[in-house]
C-alpha atoms as a PDB file:
ATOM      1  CA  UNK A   1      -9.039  21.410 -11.004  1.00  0.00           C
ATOM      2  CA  UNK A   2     -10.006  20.514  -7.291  1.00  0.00           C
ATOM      3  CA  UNK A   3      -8.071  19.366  -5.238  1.00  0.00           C
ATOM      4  CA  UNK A   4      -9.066  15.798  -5.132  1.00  0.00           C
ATOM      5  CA  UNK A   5      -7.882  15.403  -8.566  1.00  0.00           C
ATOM      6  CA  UNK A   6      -4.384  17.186  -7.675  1.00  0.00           C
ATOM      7  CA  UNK A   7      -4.318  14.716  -5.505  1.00  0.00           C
ATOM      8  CA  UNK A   8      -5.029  11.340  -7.721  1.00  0.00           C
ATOM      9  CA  UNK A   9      -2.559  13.050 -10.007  1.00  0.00           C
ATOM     10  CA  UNK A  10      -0.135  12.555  -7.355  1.00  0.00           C
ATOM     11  CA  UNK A  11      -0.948   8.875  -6.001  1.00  0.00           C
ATOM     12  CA  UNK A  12      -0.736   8.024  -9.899  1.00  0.00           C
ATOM     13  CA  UNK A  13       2.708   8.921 -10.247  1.00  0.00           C
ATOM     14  CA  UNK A  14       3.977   7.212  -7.413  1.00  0.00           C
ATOM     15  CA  UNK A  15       1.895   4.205  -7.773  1.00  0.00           C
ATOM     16  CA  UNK A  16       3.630   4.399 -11.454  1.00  0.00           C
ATOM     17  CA  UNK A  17       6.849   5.018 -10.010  1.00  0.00           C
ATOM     18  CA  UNK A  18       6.977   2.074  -8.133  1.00  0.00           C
ATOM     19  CA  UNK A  19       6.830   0.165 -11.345  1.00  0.00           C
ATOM     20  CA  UNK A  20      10.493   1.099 -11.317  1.00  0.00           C
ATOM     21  CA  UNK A  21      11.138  -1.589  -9.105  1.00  0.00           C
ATOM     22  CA  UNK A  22       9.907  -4.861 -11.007  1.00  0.00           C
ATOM     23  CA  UNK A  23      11.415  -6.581 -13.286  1.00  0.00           C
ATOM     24  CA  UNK A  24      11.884  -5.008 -16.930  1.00  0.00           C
ATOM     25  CA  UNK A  25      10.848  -8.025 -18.224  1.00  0.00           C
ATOM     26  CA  UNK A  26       7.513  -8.578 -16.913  1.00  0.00           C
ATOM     27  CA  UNK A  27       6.506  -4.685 -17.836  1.00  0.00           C
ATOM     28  CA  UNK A  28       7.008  -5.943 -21.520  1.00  0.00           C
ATOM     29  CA  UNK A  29       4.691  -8.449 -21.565  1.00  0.00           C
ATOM     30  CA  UNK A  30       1.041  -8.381 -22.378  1.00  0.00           C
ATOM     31  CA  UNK A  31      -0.969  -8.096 -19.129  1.00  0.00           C
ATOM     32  CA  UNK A  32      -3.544 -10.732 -21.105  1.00  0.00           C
ATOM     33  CA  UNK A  33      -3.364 -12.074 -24.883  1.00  0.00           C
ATOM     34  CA  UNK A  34      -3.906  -9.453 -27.244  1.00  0.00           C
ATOM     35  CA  UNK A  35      -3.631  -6.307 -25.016  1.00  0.00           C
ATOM     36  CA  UNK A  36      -1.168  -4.225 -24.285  1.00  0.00           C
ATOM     37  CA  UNK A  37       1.873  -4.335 -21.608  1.00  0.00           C
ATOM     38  CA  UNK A  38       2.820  -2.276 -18.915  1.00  0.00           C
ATOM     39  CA  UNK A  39       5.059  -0.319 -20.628  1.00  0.00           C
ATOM     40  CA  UNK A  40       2.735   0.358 -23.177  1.00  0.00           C
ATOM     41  CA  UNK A  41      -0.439   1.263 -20.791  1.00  0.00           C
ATOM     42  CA  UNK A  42       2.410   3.859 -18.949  1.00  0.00           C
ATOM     43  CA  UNK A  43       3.216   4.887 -22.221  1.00  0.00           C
ATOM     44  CA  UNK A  44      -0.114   5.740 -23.548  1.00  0.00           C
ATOM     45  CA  UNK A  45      -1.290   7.931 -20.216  1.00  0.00           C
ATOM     46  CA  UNK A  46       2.633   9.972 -20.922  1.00  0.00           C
ATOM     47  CA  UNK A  47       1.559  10.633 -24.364  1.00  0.00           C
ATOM     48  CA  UNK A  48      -2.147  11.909 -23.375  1.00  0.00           C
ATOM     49  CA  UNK A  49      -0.517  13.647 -20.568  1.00  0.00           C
ATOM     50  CA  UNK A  50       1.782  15.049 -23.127  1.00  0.00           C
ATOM     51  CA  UNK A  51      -0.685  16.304 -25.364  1.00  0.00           C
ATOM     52  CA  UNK A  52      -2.471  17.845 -22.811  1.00  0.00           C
ATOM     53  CA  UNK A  53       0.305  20.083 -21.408  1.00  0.00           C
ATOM     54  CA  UNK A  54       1.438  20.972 -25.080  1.00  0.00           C
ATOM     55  CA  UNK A  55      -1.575  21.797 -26.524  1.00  0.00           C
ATOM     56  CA  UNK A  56      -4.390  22.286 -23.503  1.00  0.00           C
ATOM     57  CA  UNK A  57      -2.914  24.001 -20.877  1.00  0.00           C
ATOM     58  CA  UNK A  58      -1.421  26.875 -22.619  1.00  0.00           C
ATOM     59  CA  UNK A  59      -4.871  27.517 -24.084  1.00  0.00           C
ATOM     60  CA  UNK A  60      -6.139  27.525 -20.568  1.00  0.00           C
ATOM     61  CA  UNK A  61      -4.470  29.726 -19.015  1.00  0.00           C
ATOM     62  CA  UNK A  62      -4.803  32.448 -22.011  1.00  0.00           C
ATOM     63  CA  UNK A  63      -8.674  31.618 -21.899  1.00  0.00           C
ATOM     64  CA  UNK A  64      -8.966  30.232 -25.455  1.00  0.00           C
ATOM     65  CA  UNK A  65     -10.709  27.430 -26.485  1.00  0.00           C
ATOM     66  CA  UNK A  66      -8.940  24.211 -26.308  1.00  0.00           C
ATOM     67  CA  UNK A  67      -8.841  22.553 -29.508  1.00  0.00           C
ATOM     68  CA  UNK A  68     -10.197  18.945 -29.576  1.00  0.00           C
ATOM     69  CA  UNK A  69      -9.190  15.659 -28.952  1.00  0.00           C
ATOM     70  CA  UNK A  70      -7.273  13.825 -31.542  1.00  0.00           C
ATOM     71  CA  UNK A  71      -8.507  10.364 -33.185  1.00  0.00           C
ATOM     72  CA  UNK A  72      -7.646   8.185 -29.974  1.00  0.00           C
ATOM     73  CA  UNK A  73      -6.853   5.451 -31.853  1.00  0.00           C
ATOM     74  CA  UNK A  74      -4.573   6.995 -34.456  1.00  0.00           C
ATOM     75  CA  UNK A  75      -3.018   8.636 -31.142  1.00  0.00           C
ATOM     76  CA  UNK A  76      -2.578   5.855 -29.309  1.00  0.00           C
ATOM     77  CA  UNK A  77      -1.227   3.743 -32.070  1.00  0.00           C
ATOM     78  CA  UNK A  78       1.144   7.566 -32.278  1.00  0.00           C
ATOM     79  CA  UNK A  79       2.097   6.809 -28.849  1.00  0.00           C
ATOM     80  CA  UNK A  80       2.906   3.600 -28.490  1.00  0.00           C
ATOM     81  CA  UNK A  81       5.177   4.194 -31.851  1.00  0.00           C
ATOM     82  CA  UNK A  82       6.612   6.723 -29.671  1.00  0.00           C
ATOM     83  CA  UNK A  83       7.373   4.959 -26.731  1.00  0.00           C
ATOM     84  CA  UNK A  84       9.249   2.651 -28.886  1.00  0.00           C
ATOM     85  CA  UNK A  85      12.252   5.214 -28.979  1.00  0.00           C
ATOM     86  CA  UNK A  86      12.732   5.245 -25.233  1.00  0.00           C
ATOM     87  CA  UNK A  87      15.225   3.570 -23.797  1.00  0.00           C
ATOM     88  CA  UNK A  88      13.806   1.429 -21.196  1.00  0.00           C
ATOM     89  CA  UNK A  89      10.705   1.273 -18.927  1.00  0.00           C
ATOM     90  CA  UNK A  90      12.679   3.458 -15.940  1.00  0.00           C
ATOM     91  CA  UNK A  91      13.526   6.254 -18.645  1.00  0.00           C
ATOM     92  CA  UNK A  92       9.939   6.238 -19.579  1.00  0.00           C
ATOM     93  CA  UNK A  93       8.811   6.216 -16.198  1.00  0.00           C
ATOM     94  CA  UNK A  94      11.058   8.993 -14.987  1.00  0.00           C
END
């Protein structure tokens, strides 16, 4: 990983952490009719993050293979079902 993308890692999570500071409300609501909210757009990058670190990373660093991708959309339906057990939008965010 260069360092470029180390650092658009970085300006992700704080432009994502800033999200912190609107209103709850208006992260649950569909950015446009019939697609997803805020919440659930942070939610699905956590749970591909998630899978990455669990499953990719450890492979990398022992110099295996990485196994592949799941079905996006059975993992992102996975996710947002997920997301569903989080508290609120900070405790996701955080």
């Amino acid at each position: 990983m260069g360092i470029q993308a180390i650092i658009d890692f970085r300006n992700t999570i704080e432009e994502i952490s800033m999200l912190k500071e609107i209103d709850e409300h208006k992260l649950l609501d569909p950015i446009k009719e019939g697609k997803w909210s805020i919440r659930e757009i942070v939610g699905h990058l956590y749970y591909w993050d998630k899978f990455i670190l669990e499953q990719h990373v450890p492979s990398i660093a022992q110099g295996a293979n990485l196994i592949a991708f799941p079905d996006h959309d059975f993992h992102n339906n996975e996710a947002i079902q997920h997301i569903s057990s989080i508290e609120n939008v900070v405790a996701l965010i955080d």
